[in-house]
Protein backbone atom coordinates (compact mmCIF):
# COMPACT_ATOMS: atom_id res chain seq x y z
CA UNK A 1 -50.45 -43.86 -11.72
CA UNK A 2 -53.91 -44.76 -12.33
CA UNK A 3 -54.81 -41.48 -13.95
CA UNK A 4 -51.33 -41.61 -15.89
CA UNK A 5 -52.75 -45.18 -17.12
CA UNK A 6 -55.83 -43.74 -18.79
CA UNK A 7 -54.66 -40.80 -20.22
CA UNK A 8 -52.77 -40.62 -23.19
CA UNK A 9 -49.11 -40.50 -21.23
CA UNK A 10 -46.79 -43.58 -20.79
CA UNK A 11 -44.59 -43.49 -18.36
CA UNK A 12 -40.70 -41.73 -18.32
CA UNK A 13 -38.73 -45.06 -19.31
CA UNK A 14 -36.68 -43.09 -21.30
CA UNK A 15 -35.37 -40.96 -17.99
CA UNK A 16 -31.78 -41.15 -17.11
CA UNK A 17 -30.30 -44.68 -17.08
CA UNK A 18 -33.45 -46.09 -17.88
CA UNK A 19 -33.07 -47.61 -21.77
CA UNK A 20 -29.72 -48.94 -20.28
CA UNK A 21 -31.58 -51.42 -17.98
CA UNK A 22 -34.51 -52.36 -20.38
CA UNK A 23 -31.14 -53.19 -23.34
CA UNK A 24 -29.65 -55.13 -20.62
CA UNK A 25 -33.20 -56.89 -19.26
CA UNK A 26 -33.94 -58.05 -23.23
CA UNK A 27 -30.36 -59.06 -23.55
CA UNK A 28 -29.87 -61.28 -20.51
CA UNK A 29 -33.79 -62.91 -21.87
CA UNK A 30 -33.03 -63.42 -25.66
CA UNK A 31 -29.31 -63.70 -25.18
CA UNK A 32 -28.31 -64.90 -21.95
CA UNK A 33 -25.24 -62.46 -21.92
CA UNK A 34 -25.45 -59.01 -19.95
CA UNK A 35 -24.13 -57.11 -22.34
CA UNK A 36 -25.18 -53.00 -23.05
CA UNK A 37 -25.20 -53.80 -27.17
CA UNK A 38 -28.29 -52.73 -28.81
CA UNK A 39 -27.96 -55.13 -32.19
CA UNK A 40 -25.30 -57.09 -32.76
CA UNK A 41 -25.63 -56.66 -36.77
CA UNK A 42 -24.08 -60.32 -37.33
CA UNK A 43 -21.66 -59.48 -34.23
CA UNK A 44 -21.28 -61.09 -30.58
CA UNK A 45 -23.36 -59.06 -28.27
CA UNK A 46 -20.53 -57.73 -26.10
CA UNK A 47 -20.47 -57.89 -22.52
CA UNK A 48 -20.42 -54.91 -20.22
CA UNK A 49 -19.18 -54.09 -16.96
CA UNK A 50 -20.91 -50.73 -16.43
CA UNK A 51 -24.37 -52.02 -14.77
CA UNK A 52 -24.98 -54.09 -12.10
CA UNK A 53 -26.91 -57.09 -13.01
CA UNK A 54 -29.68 -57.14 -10.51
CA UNK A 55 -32.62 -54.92 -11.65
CA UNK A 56 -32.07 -55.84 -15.51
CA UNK A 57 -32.74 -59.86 -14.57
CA UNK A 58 -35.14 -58.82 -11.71
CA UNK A 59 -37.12 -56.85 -15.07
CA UNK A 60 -36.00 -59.55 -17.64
CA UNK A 61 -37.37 -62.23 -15.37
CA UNK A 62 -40.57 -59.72 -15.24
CA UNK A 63 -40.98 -59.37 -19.09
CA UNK A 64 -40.93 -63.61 -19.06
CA UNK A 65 -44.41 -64.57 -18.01
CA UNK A 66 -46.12 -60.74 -18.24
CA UNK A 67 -44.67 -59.69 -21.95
CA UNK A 68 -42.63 -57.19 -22.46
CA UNK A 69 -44.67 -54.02 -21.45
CA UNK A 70 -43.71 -50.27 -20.70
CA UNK A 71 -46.18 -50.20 -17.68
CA UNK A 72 -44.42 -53.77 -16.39
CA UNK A 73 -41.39 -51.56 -14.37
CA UNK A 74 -43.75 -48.55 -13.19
CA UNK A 75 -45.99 -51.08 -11.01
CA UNK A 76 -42.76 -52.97 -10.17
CA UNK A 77 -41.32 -49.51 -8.35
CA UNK A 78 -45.21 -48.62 -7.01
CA UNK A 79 -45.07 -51.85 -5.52
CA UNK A 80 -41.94 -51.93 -4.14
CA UNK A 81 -42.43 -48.48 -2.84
CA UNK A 82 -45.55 -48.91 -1.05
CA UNK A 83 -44.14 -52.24 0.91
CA UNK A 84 -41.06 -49.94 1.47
CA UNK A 85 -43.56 -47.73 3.38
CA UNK A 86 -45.39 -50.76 4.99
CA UNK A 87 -41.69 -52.29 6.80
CA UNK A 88 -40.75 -48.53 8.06
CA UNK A 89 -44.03 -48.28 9.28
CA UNK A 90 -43.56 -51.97 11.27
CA UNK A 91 -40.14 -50.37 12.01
CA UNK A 92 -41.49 -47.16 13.81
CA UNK A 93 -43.95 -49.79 15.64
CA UNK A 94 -41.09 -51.98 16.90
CA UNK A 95 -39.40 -48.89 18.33
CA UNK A 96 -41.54 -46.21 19.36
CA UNK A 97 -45.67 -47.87 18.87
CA UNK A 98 -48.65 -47.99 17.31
CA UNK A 99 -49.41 -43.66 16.47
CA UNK A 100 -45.83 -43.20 15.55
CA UNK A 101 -46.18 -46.19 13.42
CA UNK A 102 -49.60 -44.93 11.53
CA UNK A 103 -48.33 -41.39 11.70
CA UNK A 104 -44.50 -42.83 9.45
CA UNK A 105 -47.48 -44.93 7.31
CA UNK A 106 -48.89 -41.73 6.68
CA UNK A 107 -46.10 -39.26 5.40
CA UNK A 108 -44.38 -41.86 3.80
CA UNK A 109 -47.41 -43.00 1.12
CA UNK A 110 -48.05 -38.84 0.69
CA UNK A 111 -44.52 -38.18 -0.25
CA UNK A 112 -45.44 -36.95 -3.64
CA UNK A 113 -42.10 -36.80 -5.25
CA UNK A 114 -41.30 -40.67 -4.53
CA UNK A 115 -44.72 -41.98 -5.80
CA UNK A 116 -44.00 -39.62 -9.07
CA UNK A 117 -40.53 -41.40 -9.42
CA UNK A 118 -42.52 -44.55 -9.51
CA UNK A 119 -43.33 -43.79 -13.11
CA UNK A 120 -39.07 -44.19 -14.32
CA UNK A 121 -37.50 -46.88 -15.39
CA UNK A 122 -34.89 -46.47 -12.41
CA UNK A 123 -34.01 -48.75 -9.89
CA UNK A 124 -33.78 -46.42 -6.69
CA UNK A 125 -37.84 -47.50 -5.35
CA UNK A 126 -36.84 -51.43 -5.95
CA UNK A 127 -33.51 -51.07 -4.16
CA UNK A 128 -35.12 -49.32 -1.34
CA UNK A 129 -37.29 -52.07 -0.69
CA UNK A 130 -34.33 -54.46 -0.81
CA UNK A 131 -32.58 -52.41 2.01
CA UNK A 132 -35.43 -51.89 4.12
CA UNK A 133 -36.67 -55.44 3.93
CA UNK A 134 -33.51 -56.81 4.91
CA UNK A 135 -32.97 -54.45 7.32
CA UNK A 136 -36.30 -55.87 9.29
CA UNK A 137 -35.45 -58.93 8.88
CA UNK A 138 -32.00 -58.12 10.82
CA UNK A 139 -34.10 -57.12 13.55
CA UNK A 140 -36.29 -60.24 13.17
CA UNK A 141 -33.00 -62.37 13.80
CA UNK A 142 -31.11 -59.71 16.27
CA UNK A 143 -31.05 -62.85 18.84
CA UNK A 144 -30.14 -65.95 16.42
CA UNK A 145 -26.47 -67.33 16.65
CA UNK A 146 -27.16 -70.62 14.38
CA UNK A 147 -25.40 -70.86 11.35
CA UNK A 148 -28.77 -71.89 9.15
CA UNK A 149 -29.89 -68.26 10.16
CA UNK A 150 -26.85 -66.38 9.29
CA UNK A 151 -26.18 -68.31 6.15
CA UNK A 152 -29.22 -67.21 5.17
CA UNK A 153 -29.10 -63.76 5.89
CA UNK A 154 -25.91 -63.33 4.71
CA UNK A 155 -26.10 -65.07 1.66
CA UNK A 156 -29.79 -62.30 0.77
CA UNK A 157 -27.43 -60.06 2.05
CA UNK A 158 -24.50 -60.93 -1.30
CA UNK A 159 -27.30 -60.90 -3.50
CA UNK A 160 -28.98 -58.03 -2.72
CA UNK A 161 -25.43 -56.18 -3.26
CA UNK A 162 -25.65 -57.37 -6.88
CA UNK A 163 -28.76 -55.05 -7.38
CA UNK A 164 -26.81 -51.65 -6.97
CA UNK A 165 -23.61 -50.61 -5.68
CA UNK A 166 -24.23 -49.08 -2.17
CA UNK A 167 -26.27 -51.46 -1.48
CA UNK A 168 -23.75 -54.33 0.26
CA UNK A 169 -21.77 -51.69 2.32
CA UNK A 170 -24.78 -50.33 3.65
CA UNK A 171 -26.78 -53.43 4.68
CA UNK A 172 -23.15 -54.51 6.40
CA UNK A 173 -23.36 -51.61 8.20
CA UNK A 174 -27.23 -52.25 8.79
CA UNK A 175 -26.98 -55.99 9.96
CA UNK A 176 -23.68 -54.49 12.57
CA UNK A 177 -26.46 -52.36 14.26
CA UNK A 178 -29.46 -53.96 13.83
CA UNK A 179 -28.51 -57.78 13.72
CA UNK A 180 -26.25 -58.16 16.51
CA UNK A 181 -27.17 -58.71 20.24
CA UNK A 182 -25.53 -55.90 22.07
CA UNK A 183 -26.19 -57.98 25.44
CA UNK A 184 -24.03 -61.16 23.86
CA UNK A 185 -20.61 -61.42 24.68
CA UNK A 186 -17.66 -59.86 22.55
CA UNK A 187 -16.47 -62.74 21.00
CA UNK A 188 -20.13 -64.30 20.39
CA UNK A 189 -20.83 -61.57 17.80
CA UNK A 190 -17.58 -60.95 16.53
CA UNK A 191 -18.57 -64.90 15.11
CA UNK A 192 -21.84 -63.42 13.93
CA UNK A 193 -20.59 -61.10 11.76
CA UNK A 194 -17.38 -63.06 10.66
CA UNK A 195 -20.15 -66.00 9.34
CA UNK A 196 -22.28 -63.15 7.98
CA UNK A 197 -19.42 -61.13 5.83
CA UNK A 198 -18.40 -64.57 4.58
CA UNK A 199 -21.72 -65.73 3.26
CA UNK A 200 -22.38 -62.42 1.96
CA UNK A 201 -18.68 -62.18 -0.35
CA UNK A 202 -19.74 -66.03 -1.13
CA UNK A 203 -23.09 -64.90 -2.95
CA UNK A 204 -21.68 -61.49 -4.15
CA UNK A 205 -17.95 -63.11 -5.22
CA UNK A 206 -19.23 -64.35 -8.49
CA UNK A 207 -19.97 -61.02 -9.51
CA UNK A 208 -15.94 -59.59 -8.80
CA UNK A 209 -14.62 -62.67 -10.78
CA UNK A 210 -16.70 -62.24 -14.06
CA UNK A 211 -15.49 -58.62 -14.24
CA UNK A 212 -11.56 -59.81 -13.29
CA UNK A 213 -11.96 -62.58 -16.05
CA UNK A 214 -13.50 -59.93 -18.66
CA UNK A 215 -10.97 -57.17 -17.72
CA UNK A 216 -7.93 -58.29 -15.88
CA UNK A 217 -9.07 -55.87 -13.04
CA UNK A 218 -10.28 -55.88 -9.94
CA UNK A 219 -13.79 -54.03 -10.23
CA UNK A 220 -15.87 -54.97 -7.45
CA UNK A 221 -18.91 -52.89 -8.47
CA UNK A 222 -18.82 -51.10 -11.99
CA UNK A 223 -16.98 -48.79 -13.92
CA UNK A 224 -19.83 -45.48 -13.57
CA UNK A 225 -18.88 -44.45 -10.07
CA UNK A 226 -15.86 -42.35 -11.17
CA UNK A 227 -18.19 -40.98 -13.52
CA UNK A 228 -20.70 -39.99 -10.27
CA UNK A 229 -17.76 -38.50 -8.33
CA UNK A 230 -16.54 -36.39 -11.54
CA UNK A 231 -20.03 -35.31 -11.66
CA UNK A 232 -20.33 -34.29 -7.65
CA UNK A 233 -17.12 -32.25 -8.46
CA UNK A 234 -18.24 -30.50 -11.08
CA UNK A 235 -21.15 -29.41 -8.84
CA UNK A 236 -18.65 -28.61 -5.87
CA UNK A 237 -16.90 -26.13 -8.33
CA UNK A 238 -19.99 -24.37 -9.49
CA UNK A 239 -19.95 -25.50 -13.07
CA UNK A 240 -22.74 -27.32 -12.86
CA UNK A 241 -25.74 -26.70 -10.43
CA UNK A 242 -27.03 -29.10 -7.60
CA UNK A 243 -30.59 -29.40 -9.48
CA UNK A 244 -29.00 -30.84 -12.66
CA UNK A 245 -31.31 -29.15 -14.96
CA UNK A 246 -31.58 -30.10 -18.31
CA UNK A 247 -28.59 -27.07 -19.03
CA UNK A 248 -26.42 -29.24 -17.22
CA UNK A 249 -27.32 -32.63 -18.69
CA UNK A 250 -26.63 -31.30 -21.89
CA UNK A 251 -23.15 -30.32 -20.77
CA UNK A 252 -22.64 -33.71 -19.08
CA UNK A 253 -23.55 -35.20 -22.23
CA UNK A 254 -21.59 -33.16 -24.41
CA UNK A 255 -18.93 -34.40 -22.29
CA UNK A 256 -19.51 -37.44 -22.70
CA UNK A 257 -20.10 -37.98 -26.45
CA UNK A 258 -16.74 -35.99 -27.12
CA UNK A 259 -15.08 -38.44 -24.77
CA UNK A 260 -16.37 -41.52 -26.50
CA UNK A 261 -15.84 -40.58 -30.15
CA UNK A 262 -11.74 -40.14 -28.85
CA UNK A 263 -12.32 -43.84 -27.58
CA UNK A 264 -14.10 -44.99 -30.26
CA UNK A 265 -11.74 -43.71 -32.53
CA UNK A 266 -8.58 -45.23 -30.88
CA UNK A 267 -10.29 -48.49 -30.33
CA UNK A 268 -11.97 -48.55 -33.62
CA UNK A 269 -14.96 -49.82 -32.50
CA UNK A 270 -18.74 -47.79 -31.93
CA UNK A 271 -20.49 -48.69 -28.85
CA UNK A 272 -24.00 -48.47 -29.77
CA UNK A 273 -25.57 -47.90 -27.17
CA UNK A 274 -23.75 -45.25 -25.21
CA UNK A 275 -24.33 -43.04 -28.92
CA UNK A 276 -27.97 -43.78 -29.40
CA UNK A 277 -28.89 -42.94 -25.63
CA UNK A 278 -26.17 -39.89 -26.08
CA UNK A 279 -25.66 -38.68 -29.43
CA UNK A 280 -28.67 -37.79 -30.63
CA UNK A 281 -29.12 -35.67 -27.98
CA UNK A 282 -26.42 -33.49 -28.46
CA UNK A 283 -23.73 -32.16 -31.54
CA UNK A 284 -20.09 -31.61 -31.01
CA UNK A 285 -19.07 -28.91 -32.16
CA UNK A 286 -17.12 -27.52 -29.31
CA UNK A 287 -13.17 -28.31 -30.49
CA UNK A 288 -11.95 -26.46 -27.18
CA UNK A 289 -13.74 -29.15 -25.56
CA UNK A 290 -12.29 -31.98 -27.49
CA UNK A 291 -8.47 -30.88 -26.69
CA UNK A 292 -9.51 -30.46 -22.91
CA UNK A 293 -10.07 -34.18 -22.83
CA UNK A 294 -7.35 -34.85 -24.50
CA UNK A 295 -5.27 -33.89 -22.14
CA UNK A 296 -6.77 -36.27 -19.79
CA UNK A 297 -6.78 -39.26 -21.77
CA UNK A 298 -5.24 -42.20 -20.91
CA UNK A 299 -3.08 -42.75 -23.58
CA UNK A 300 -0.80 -45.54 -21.62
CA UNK A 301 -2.98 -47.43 -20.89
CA UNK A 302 -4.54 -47.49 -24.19
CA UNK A 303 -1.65 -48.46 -25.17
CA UNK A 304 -1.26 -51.24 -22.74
CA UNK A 305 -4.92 -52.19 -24.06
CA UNK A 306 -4.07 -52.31 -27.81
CA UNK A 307 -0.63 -54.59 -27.03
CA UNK A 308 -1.91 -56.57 -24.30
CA UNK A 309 -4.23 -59.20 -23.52
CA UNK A 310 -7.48 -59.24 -26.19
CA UNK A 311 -10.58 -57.97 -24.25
CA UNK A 312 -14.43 -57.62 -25.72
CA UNK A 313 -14.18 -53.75 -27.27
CA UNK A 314 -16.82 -53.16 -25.32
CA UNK A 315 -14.81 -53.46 -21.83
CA UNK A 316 -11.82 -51.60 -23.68
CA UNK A 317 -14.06 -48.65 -24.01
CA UNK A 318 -15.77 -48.84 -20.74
CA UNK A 319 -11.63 -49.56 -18.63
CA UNK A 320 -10.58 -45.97 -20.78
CA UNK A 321 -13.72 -44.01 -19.90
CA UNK A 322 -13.41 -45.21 -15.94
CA UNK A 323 -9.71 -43.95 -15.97
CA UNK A 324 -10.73 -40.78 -17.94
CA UNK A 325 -12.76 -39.84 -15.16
CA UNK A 326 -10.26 -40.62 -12.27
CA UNK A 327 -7.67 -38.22 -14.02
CA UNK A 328 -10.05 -35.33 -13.92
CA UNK A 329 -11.09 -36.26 -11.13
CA UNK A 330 -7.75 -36.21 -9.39
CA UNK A 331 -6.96 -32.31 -10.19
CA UNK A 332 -10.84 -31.42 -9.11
CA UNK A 333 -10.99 -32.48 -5.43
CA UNK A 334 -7.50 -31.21 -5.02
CA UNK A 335 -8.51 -27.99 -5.35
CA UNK A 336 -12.07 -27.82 -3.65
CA UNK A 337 -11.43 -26.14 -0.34
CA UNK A 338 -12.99 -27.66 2.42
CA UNK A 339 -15.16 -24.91 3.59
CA UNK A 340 -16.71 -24.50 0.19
CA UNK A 341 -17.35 -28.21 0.27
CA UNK A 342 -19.28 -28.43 3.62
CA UNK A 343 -21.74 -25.20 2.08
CA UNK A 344 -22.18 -27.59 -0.87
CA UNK A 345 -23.14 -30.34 1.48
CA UNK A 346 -25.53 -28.44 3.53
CA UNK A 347 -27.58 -27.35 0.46
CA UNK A 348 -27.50 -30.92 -0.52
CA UNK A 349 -29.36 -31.59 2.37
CA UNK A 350 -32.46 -29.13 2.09
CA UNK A 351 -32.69 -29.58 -1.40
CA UNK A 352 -32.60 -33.60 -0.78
CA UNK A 353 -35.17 -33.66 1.92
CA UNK A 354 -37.52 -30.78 0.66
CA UNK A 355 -38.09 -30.61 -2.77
CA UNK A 356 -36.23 -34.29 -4.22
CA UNK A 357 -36.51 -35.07 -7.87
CA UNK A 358 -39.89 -32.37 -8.65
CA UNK A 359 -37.96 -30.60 -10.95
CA UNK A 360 -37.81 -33.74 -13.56
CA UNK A 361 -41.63 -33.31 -13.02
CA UNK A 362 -42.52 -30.38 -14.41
CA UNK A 363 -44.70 -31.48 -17.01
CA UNK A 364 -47.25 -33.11 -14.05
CA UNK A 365 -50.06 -30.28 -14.07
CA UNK A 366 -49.59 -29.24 -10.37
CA UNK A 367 -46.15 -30.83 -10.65
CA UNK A 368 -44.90 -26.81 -9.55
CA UNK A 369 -47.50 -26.59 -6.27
CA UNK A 370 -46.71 -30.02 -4.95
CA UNK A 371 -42.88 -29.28 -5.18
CA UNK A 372 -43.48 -26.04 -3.28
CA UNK A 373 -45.80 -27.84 -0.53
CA UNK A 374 -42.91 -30.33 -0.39
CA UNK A 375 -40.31 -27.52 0.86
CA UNK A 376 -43.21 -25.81 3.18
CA UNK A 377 -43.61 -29.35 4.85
CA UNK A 378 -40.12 -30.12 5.57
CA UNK A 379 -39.03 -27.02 6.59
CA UNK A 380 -41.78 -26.20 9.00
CA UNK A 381 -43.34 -29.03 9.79
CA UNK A 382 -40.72 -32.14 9.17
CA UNK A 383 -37.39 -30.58 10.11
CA UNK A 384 -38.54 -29.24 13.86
CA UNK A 385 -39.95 -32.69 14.75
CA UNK A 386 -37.48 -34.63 12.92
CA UNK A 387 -34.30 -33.12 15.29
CA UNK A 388 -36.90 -33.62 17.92
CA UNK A 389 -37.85 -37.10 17.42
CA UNK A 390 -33.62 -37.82 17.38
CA UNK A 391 -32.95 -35.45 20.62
CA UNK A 392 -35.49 -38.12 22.17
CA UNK A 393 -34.48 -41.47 20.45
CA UNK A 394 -30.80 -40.58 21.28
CA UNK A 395 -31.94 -41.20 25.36
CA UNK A 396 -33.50 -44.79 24.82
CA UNK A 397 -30.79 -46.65 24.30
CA UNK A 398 -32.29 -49.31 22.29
CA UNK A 399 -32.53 -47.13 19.63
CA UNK A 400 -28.86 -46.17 19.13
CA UNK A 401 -28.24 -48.72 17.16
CA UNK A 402 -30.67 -47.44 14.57
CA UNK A 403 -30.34 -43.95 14.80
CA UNK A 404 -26.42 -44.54 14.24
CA UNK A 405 -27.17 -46.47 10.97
CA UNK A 406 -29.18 -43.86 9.53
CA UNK A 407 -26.69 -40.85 10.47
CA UNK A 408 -24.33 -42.01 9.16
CA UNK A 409 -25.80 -43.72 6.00
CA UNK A 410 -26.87 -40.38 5.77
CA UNK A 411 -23.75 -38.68 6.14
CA UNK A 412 -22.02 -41.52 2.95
CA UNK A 413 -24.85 -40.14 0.44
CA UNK A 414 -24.29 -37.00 1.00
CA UNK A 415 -21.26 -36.19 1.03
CA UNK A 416 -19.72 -39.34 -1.34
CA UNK A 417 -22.93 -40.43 -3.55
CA UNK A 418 -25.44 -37.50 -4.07
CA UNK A 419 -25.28 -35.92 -7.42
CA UNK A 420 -29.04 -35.86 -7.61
CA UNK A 421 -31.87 -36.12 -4.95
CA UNK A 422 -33.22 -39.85 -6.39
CA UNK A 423 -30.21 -40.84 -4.46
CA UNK A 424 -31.77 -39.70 -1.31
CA UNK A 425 -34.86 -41.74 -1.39
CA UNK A 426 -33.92 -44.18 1.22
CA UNK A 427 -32.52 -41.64 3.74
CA UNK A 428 -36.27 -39.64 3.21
CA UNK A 429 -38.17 -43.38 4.10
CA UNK A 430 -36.14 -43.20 7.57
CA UNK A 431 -36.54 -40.06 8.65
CA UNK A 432 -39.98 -40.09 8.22
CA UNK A 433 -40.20 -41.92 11.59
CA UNK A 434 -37.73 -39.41 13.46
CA UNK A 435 -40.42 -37.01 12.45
CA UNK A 436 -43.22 -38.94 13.68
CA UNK A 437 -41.56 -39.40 16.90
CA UNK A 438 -40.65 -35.96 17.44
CA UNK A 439 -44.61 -35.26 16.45
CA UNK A 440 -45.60 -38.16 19.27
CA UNK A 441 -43.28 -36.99 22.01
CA UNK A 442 -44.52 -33.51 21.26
CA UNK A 443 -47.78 -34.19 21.83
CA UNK A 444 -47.43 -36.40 24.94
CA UNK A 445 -45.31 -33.36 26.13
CA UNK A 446 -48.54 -30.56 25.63
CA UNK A 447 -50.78 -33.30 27.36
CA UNK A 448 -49.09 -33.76 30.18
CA UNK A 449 -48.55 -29.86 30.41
CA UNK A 450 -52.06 -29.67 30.16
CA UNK A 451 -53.00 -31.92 33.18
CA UNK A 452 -50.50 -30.03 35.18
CA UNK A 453 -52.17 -26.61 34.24
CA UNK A 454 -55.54 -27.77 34.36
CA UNK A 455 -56.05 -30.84 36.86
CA UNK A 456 -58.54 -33.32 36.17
CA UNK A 457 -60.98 -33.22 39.56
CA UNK A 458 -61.36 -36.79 41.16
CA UNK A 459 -64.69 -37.31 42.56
């Protein structure tokens, strides 16, 4: 980052979802509306339902006392993403000790990919540091029954689910196996997490009721996660590959721009933002395309839209393109055969914990040899020691708790979330200390097989 800083490079804020959350950020500051509109041009700035509203305040409260600057969100995510490293180190301490803890310290700050993804304008290295944090702090409190404690907890907890949409299912399922005390009786911690789920839905239910008042739905996150799962499909059936390339962006967005000028025409309204980031970046021309979606569009419930209760245009357009997706959708994971599915999944998971996001980088001079050392250290150095490091955290039992968490957290990415490896950042922080176990054990192993073999002589 420092060498980024002096050259004559700024840093990829226009990557992905990136210009969403900076629209939103300046909105929320100069507007006090979260809203996706770009200029209102003597209009209301329109809300929106298709972000959630943690990391634009967390960068809108950012741009207040710092100015608005492009390097503002880069040292956010280094930041976050270096204490992310520090509390999986302390982790690996409180489980295994001190050298596994260094050894975590160490892979995790020279995983190149993750410190390049530093330099977006995406939320994944923030939200990883949310997780982890509270995660610790579960620990922290693994004994504490008092209310004071779990309202607070619980109440982070609702919050930090407002930053992105995995995040309150998976620190539920963190605080079940990290916060609970496993030697306290049944009904003891069945209270514990009854007090904790209801402080949690008490900070996070503000959130479902501004959407239900703006739609007349119930949308407890946003409307973009049909729009991941259409995506995932379209990989599972080959039309698209697993390292979206900038081919299959193009085709995504082609997609999507032929999709929204159907809306926009039937609502009579243009969404600025979704065609700047989108239409300049691609030109219809494709008329095969446009009758495909037609045949997938939602045309009762546009109806039911133009005749029923009057909602911002903004949510109109964002309640047909959610529905869009979940009738393609539909037909697609019908017919995706199960076998074909668990392949797909498989390479998912060498190409998520080997090479990530280094394909976005190829611009970086040695961008190319660091993905390449990236593979050779996974798949002969970190994959051994991380199914090592698990074989031997699966016998101490206070572990189990842990190493259930990250399976299966591991297991929901892959095979409901991952489109794209910046999805599997958090997953990459945890193994990090399987791997250092397995190296510890491994080494403890050879020593002791060398005092066997070769004695040391008491005098």
């Amino acid at each position: 980052m420092i060498a980024f800083y002096f050259s004559d490079r700024t840093p990829y804020l226009g990557y992905h979802d990136s210009p969403d959350y900076m629209r939103m950020a300046d909105n929320f500051i100069n507007h006090q509306v979260l809203s996706l509109e770009s200029h209102a041009e003597g209009k209301p700035f329109y809300p929106t339902i298709a972000r959630m509203p943690g990391y634009p305040v967390l960068l809108g409260l950012i741009n207040l006392p710092f100015g608005r600057s492009e390097w503002n969100i880069p040292v956010l995510n280094l930041t976050s993403y270096l204490m992310s490293c520090l509390i999986i180190s302390m982790m690996a301490h409180r489980l295994f000790g001190f050298i596994p803890a260094v050894m975590t310290s160490i892979l995790t700050t020279s995983h190149f990919s993750s410190i390049y993804y530093t330099l977006t304008g995406m939320s994944e290295s923030s939200a990883n540091f949310i997780v982890v944090g509270l995660i610790f702090i579960y620990q922290i409190f693994k004994g504490s029954h008092g209310i004071k404690a779990l309202a607070m907890i619980g109440m982070a907890t609702g919050v930090a689910g407002l930053y992105r949409e995995p995040l309150l299912p998976v620190l539920m399922i963190g605080f079940v196996t990290f916060g609970l005390d496993w030697n306290s009786s049944f009904r003891r911690n069945v209270r514990k997490v009854a007090l904790f789920v209801a402080f949690a839905l008490t900070a996070y239910s503000p959130w479902i009721y501004r959407n239900y008042r703006l739609s007349n739905q119930f949308i407890p996150v946003t409307i973009y996660g049909k729009g991941t799962n259409g995506i995932r499909l379209f990989q599972d059936h080959d039309r698209i590959s697993l390292m979206l390339n900038l081919t299959d962006w193009k085709k995504i967005t082609q997609l999507e721009v032929a999709l929204l000028n159907i809306i926009n025409e039937k609502i009579g309204y243009r969404y600025h933002v979704l065609f700047e980031n989108r239409e300049n970046q691609v030109l219809i021309k494709d008329t095969d395309l446009v009758s495909d979606i037609e045949k997938y569009f939602p045309d009762e419930l546009y109806e039911t839209l133009a005749n029923g209760p009057d909602l911002a245009p903004t949510i109109k357009c964002e309640i047909l393109f959610r529905r869009y997706m979940s009738n393609v959708t539909k037909p697609l994971e019908a017919n995706v055969l199960l076998s074909h599915k668990a392949k797909k999944t498989v390479k998912r998971l060498g190409h998520l914990y080997s090479c990530n996001d280094m394909s976005n980088y190829s611009s970086f001079r040695y961008g190319y040899y660091s993905h390449k050392f990236m593979q050779i250290r996974w798949y002969l150095f970190e994959c051994p020691l991380a199914l090592i490091g698990l074989i031997y955290g699966l016998r101490n039992k206070n572990t189990m708790p842990f190493l259930a968490f990250i399976l299966l957290y591991t297991t929901l990415i892959m095979v409901k979330m991952h489109i794209e490896p910046r999805y599997g950042y958090l997953p990459i922080l945890f193994i990090k200390i399987f791997t250092d176990y397995g190296l510890y054990r491994l080494t403890m192993v050879l020593k002791s097989q060398r005092n066997v073999l070769y004695p040391v002589s008491q005098s």
